[in-house]
Structures are given as structure tokens and as C-alpha cells.
C-alpha atoms as a PDB file:
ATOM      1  CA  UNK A   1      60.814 173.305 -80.955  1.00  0.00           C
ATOM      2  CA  UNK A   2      58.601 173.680 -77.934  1.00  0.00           C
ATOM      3  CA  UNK A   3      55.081 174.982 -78.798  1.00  0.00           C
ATOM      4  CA  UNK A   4      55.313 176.467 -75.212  1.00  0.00           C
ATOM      5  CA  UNK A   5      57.371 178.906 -76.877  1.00  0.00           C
ATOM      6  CA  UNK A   6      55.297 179.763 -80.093  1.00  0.00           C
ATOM      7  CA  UNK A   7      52.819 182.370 -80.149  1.00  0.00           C
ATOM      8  CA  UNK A   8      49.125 182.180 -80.480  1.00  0.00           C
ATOM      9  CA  UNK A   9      47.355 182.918 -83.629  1.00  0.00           C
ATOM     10  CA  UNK A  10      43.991 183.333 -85.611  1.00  0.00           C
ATOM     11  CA  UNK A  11      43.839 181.542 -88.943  1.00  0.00           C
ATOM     12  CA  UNK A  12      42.304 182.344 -92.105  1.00  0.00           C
ATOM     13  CA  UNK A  13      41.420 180.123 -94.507  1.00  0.00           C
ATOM     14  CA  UNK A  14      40.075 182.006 -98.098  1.00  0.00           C
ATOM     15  CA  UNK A  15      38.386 179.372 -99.998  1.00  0.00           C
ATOM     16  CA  UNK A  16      35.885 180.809-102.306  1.00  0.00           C
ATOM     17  CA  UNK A  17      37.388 179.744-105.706  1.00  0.00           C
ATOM     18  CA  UNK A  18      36.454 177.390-108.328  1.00  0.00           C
ATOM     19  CA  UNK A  19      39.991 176.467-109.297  1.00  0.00           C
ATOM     20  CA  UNK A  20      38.907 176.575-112.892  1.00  0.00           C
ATOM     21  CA  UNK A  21      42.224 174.754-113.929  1.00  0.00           C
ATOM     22  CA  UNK A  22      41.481 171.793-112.140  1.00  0.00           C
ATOM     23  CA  UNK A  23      39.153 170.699-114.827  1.00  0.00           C
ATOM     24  CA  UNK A  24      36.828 168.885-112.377  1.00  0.00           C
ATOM     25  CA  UNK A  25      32.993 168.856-111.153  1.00  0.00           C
ATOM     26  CA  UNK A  26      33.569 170.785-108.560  1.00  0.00           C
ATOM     27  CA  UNK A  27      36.120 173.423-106.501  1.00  0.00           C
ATOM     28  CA  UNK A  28      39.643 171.704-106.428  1.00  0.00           C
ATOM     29  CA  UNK A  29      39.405 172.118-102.584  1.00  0.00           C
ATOM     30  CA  UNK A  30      36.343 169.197-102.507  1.00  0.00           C
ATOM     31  CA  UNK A  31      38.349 167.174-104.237  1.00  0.00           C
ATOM     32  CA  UNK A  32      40.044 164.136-102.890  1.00  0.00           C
ATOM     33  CA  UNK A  33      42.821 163.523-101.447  1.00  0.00           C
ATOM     34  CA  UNK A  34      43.340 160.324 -99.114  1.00  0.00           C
ATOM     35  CA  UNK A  35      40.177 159.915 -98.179  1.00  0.00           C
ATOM     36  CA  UNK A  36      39.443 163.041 -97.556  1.00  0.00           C
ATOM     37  CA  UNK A  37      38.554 166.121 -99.628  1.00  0.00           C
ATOM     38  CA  UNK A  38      41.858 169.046-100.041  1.00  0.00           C
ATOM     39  CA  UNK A  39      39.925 171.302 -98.089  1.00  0.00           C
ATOM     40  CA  UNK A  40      39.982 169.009 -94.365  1.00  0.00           C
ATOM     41  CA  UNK A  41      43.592 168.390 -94.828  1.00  0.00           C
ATOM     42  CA  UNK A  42      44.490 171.806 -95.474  1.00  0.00           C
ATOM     43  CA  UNK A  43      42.292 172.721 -92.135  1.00  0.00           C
ATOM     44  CA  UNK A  44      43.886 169.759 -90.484  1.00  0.00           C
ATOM     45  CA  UNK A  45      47.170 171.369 -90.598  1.00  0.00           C
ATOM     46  CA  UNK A  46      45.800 174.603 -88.074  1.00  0.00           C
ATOM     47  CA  UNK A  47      43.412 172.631 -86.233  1.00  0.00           C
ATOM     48  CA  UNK A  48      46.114 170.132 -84.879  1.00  0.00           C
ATOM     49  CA  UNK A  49      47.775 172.834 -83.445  1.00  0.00           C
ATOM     50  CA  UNK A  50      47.664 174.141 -79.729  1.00  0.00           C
ATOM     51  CA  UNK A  51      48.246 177.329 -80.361  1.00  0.00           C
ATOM     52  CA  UNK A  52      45.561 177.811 -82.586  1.00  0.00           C
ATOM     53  CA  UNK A  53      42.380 180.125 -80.902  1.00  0.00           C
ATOM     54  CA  UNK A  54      40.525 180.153 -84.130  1.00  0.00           C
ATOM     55  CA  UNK A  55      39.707 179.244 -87.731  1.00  0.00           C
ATOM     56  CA  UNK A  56      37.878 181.215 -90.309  1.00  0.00           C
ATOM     57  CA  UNK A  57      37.063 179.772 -93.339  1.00  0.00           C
ATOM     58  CA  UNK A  58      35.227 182.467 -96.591  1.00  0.00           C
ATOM     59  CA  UNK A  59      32.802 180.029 -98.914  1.00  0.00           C
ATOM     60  CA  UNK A  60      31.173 180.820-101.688  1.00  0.00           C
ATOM     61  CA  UNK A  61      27.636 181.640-100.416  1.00  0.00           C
ATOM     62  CA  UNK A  62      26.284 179.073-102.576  1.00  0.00           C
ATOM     63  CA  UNK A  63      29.062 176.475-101.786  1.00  0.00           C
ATOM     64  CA  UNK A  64      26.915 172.695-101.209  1.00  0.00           C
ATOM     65  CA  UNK A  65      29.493 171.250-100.427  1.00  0.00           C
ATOM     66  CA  UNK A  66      30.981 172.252 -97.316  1.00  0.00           C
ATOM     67  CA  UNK A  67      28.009 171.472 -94.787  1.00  0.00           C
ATOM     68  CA  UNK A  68      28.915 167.683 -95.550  1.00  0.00           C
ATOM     69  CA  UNK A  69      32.192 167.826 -94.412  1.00  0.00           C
ATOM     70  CA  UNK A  70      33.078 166.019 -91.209  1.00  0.00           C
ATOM     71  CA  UNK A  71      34.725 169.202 -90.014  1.00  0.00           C
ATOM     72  CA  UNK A  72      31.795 171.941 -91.004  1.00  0.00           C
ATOM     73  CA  UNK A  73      30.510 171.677 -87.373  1.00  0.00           C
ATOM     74  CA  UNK A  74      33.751 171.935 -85.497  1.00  0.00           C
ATOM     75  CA  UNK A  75      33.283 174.494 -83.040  1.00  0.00           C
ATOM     76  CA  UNK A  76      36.810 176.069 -83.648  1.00  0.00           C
ATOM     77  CA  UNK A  77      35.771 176.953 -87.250  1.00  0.00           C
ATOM     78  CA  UNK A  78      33.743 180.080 -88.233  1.00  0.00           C
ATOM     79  CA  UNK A  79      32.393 179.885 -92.008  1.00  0.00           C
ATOM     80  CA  UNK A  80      31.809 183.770 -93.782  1.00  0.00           C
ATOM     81  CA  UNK A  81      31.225 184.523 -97.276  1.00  0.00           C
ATOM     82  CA  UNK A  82      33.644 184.923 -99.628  1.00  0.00           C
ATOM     83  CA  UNK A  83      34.103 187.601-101.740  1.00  0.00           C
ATOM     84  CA  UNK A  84      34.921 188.275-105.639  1.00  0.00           C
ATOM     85  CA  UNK A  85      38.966 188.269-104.854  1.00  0.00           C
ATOM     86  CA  UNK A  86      40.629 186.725-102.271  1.00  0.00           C
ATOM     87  CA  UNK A  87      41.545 189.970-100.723  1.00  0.00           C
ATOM     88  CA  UNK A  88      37.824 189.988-100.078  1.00  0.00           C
ATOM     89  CA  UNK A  89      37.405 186.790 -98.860  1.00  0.00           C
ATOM     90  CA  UNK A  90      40.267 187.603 -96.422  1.00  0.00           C
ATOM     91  CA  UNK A  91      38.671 191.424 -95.532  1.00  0.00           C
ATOM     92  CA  UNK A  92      35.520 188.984 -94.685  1.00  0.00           C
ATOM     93  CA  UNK A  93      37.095 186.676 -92.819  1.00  0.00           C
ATOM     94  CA  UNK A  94      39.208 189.308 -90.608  1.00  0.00           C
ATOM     95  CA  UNK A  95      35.914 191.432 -90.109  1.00  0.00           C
ATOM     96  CA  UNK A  96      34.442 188.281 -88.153  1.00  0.00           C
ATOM     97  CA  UNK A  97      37.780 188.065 -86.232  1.00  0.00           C
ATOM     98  CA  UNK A  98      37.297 191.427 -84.913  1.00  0.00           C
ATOM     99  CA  UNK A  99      33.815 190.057 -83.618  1.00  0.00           C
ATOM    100  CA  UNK A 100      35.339 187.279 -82.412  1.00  0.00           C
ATOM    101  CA  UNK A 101      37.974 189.444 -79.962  1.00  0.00           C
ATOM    102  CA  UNK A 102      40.894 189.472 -82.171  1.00  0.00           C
ATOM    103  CA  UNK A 103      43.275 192.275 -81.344  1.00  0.00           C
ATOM    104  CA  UNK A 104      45.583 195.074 -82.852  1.00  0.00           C
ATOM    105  CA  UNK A 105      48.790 192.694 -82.451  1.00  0.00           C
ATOM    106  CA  UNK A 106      47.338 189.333 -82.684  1.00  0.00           C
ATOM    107  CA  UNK A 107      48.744 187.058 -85.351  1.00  0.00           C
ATOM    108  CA  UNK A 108      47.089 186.141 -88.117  1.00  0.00           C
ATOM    109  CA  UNK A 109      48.106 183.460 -90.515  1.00  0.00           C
ATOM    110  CA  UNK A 110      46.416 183.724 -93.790  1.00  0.00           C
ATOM    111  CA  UNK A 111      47.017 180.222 -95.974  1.00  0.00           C
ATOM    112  CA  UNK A 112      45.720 178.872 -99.527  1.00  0.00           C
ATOM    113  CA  UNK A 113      42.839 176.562 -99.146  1.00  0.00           C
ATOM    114  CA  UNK A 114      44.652 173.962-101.776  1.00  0.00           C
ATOM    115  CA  UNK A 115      48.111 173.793 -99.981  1.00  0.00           C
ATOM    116  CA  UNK A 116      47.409 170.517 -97.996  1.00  0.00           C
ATOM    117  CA  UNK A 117      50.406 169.206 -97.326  1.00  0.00           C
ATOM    118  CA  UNK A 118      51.697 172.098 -94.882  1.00  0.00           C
ATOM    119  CA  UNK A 119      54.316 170.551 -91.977  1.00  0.00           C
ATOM    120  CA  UNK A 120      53.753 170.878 -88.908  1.00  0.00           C
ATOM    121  CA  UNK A 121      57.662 171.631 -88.903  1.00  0.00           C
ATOM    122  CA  UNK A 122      57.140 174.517 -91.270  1.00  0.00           C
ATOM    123  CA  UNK A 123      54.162 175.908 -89.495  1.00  0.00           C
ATOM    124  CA  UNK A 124      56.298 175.669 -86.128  1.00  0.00           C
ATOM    125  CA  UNK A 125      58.499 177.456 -87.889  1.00  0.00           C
ATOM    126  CA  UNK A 126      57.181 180.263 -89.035  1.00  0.00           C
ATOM    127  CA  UNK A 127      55.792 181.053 -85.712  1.00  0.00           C
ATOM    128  CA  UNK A 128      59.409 181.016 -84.242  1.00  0.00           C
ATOM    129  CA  UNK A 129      60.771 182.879 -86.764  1.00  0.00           C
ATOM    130  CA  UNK A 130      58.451 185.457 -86.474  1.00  0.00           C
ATOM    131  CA  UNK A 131      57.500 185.873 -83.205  1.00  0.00           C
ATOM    132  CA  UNK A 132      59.034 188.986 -82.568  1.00  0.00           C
ATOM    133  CA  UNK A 133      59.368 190.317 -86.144  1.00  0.00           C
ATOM    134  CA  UNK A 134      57.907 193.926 -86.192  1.00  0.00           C
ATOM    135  CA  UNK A 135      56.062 193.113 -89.235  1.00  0.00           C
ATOM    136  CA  UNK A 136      55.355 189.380 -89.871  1.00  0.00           C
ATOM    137  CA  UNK A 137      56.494 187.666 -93.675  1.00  0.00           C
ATOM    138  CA  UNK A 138      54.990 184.321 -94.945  1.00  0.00           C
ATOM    139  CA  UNK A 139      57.094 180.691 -96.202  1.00  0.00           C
ATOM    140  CA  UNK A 140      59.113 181.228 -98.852  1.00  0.00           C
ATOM    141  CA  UNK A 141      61.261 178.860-101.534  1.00  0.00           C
ATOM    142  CA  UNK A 142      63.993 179.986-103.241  1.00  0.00           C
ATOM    143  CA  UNK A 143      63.586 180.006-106.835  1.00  0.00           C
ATOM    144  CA  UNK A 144      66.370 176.721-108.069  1.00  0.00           C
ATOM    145  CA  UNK A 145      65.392 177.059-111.905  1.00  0.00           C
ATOM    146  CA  UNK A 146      67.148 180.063-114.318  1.00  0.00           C
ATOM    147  CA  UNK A 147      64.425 182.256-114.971  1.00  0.00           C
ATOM    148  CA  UNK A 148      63.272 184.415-118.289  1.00  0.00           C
ATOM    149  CA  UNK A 149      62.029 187.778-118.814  1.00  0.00           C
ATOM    150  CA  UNK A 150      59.438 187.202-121.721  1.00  0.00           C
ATOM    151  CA  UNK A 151      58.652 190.068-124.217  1.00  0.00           C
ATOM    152  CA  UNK A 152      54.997 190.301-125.723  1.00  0.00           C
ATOM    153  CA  UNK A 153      56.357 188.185-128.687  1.00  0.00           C
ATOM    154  CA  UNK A 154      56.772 184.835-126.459  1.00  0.00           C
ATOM    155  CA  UNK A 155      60.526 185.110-126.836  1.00  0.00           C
ATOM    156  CA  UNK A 156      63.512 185.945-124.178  1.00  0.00           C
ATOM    157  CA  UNK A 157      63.879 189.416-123.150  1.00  0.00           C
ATOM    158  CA  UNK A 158      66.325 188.653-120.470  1.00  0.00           C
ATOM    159  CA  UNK A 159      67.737 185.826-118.402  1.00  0.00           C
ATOM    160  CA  UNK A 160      66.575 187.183-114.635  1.00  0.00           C
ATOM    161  CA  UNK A 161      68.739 186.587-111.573  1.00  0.00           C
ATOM    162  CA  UNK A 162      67.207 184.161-109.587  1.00  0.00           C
ATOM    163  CA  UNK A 163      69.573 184.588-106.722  1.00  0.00           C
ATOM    164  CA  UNK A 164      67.182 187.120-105.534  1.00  0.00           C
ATOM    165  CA  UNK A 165      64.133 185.474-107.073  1.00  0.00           C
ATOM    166  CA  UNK A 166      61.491 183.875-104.032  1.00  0.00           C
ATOM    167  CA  UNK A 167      58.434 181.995-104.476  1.00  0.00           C
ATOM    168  CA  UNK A 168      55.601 183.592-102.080  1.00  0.00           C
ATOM    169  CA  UNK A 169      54.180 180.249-100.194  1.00  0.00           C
ATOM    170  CA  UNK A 170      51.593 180.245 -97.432  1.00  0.00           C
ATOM    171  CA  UNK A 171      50.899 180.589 -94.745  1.00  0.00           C
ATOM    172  CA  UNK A 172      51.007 184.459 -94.262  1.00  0.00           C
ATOM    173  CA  UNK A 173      51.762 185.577 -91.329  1.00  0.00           C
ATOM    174  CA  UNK A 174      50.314 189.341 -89.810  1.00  0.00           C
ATOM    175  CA  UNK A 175      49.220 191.638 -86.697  1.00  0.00           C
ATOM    176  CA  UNK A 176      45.586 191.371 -87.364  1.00  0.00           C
ATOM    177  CA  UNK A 177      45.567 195.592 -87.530  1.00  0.00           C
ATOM    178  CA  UNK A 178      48.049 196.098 -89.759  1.00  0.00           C
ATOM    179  CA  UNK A 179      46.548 193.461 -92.534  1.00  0.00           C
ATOM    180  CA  UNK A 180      43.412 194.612 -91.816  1.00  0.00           C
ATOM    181  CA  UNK A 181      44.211 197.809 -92.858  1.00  0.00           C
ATOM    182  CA  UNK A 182      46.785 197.761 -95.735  1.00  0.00           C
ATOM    183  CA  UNK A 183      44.252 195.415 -97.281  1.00  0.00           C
ATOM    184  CA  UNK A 184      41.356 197.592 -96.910  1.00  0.00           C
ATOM    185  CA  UNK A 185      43.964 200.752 -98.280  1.00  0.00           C
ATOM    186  CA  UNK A 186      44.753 198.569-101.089  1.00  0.00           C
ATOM    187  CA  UNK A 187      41.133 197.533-102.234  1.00  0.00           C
ATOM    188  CA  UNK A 188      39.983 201.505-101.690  1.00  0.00           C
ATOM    189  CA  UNK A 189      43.458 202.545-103.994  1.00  0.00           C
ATOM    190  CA  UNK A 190      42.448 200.007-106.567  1.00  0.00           C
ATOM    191  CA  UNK A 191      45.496 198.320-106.078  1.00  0.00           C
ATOM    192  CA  UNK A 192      45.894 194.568-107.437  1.00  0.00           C
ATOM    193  CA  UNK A 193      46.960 192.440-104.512  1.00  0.00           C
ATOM    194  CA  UNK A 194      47.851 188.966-105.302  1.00  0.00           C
ATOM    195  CA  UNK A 195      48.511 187.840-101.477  1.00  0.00           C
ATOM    196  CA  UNK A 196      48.363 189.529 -98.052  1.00  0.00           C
ATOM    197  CA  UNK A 197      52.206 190.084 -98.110  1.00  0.00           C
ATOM    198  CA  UNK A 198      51.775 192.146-101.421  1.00  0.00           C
ATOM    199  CA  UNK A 199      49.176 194.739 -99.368  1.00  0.00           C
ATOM    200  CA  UNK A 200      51.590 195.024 -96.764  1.00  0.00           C
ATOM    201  CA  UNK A 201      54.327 195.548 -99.523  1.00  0.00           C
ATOM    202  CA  UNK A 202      52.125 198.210-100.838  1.00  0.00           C
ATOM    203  CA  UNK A 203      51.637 199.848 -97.329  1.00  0.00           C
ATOM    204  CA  UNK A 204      55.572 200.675 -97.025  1.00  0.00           C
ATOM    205  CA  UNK A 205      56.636 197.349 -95.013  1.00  0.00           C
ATOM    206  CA  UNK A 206      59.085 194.712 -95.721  1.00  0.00           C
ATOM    207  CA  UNK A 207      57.544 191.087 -94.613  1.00  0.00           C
ATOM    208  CA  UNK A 208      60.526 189.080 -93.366  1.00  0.00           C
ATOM    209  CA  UNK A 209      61.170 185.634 -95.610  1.00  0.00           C
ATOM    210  CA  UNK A 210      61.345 182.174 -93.926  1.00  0.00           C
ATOM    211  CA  UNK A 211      62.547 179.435 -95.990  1.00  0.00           C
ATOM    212  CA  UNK A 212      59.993 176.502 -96.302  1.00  0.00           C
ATOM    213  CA  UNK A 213      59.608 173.022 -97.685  1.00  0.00           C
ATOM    214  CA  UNK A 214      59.189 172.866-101.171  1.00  0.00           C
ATOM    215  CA  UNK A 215      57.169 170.327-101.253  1.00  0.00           C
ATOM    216  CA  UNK A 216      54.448 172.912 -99.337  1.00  0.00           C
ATOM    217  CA  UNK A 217      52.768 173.405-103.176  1.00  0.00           C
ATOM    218  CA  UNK A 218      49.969 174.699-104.140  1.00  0.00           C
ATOM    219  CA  UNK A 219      47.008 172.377-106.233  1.00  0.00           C
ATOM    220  CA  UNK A 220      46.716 174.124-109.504  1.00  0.00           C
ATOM    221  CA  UNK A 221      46.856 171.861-112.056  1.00  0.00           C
ATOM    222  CA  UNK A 222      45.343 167.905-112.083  1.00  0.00           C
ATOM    223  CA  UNK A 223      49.151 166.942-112.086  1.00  0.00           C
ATOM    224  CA  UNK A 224      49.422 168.662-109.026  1.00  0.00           C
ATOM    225  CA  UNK A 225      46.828 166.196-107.289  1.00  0.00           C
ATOM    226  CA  UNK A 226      48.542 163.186-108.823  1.00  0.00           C
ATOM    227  CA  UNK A 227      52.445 163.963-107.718  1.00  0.00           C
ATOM    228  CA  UNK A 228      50.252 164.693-103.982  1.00  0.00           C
ATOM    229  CA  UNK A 229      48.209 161.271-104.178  1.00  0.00           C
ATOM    230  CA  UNK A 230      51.178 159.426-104.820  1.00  0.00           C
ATOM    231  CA  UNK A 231      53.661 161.078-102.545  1.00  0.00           C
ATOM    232  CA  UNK A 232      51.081 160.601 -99.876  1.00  0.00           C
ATOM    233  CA  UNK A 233      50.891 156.977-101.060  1.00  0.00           C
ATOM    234  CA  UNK A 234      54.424 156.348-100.739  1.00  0.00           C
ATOM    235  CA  UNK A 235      54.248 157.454 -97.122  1.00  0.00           C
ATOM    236  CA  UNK A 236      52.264 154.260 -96.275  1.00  0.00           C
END
């Protein structure tokens, strides 16, 4: 796959969040990973790219840690504030955009600050994939295990079918106008948006699916780290 061929994008990176289930001193996206905290691999994955025109990253306004990262001076990489939710934190971040140049059509791929070990394959990917889609879609995995419909009781309601069953991954993948606004809709309805896909969901549209590496997962739990750490290990 020829980046020649792959379209430009902005990228936003929402990483306000203490990641409370981490259990740890500090955000799980300063924690480390390789010699390196989560946070300047995830932003390794976007800044590697060509195609890439610019990164914005929303931070706690009291966050110490970023301004001793390597990376926290990289021209490439604007820093805004984060917000209570991270449809917020991504309203923030696309508000700079727009002062940055970013227009109506321009892509923007939105991706979780603790999903590090994004391929360069998958990112290639999704900017193929979606190059001409009218309305952008994110990664995607399939869901492989039989899933239950719990009642309030914690037992079985139903056995769901999973054949039609996704998991949402990042990145996200929008015209910077049309997330803008069906997040700023959403927010204004009082709608609960759990990723930009969901807003545009809510706005009438029907993001396209791309099938991803599984292996694309999300830090949430201190087991997480450990099955990362030693994968990564393995490599070498």
C-alpha cells in the first residue's frame, strides 16, 4: 500500500483521563511501556506517518507530566485542555484545528490515548478503506466470544448473536465538519456519546466498519500492560 495514495489527515489524541482502573500513581498513559511512557508510543504511531499535517493532544490542565516528555516540544503537536468527557476533550481539540486551517472535508482521526500498539498496517488501512467513504467509520473486531444479555439480577437474559456483534476500536476516522458538529448536537441534546462514531450514529449516519488487528487493545486493566510488556518483549 503506497502512502502516495492515502489521504492526508489531522489527528486527535484525547488524553485527559486518570484511568482509575489502572491502580497506579499516575494516568495509565505515563506509564511505561518499553522505555517509554503509553502516551509517546501511542503518538508514535501518527507521528511516523507522512501523511500526517497535525497532532492535537487535550491534557488535563493540571497534567505534570507531559512537559517532560521527549515529544512535548515536537512542533507537529498542539497540547489543549481537556475537558470533563472525552467528547469534550475532542470538541477542544477540533476547535484548535479550525485555528489551525483544518477544513469542512478534512479527515480527522480521533484515537484512544492508551491504544499503543496501533500498526502501521492498520492505520494504512483505514485510510484506504475510507478514502472515499461519504461518511468515514473507525477499526473494528469482530466479536469471536458468545455473548449474554444480563438482567438486573446478574443472571442470563439472553444468549446475543454475535454474528452481528463489533467491537468499536480506534482510530476514528471523520470530515472534520461533520464531527465537529454531530458532537457539538450531541453534547447540546444531552446525549451520552461513548466515541465519535456514536455522535455521528446519533446524527443519522452509518460509519463504515474496517476490520482491524485484534491485538490493537485498549490499556484498561494492569493485565492489559503486562500481556503488552511481554508481547513487546517477545518481539526482541
Amino acid at each position: 500500500m503506497k502512502h502516495s495514495d492515502l489521504p492526508e489527515f489531522w489527528a486527535v489524541i484525547p488524553a485527559a483521563g486518570i484511568g482509575s482502573r489502572m491502580r497506579a500513581d499516575r494516568p495509565k498513559q505515563y506509564l511505561e511501556l518499553a522505555g517509554r511512557t503509553i502516551l509517546e508510543h501511542t503518538l508514535g504511531c501518527f507521528l511516523d506517518h507522512p501523511r500526517l499535517r497535525r497532532l492535537v493532544v487535550s491534557l488535563a490542565a493540571d497534567d505534570p507530566w507531559w512537559p517532560g516528555l521527549a515529544c512535548a516540544g515536537d512542533p507537529r503537536i498542539e497540547r489543549v485542555a481537556g475537558g470533563k468527557e472525552r467528547a469534550d476533550s475532542v470538541l477542544n481539540a477540533l476547535a484548535r484545528l479550525a485555528e489551525l486551517g483544518a477544513g469542512d472535508d478534512d479527515w480527522v482521526l480521533v484515537h484512544d490515548a492508551a491504544r499503543p500498539n496501533l500498526s502501521a498496517f492498520d492505520l494504512d488501512l483505514l485510510l484506504a478503506e475510507l478514502a472515499d467513504d461519504p461518511v468515514g467509520g473507525l477499526l473494528a473486531v469482530p466479536a469471536r466470544d458468545t455473548l449474554k444479555r444480563a438482567g438486573p439480577d446478574g443472571r442470563v437474559r439472553e444468549t446475543v448473536d454475535r454474528s452481528v456483534i463489533w467491537q468499536a476500536y480506534t482510530p476514528q476516522m471523520f470530515r472534520f465538519a461533520a464531527l465537529y458538529r454531530a458532537l457539538s448536537d450531541a453534547l447540546v441534546a444531552g446525549v451520552a456519546i461513548t466515541d465519535e462514531a456514536s455522535a455521528l450514529e446519533w446524527a443519522g449516519q452509518a460509519p463504515r466498519l474496517v476490520e482491524g488487528r485484534a491485538d490493537n487493545l485498549k490499556i484498561t486493566r494492569p493485565e492489559d500492560l503486562d500481556w503488552l510488556r511481554q508481547r513487546w518483549a517477545d518481539r526482541h
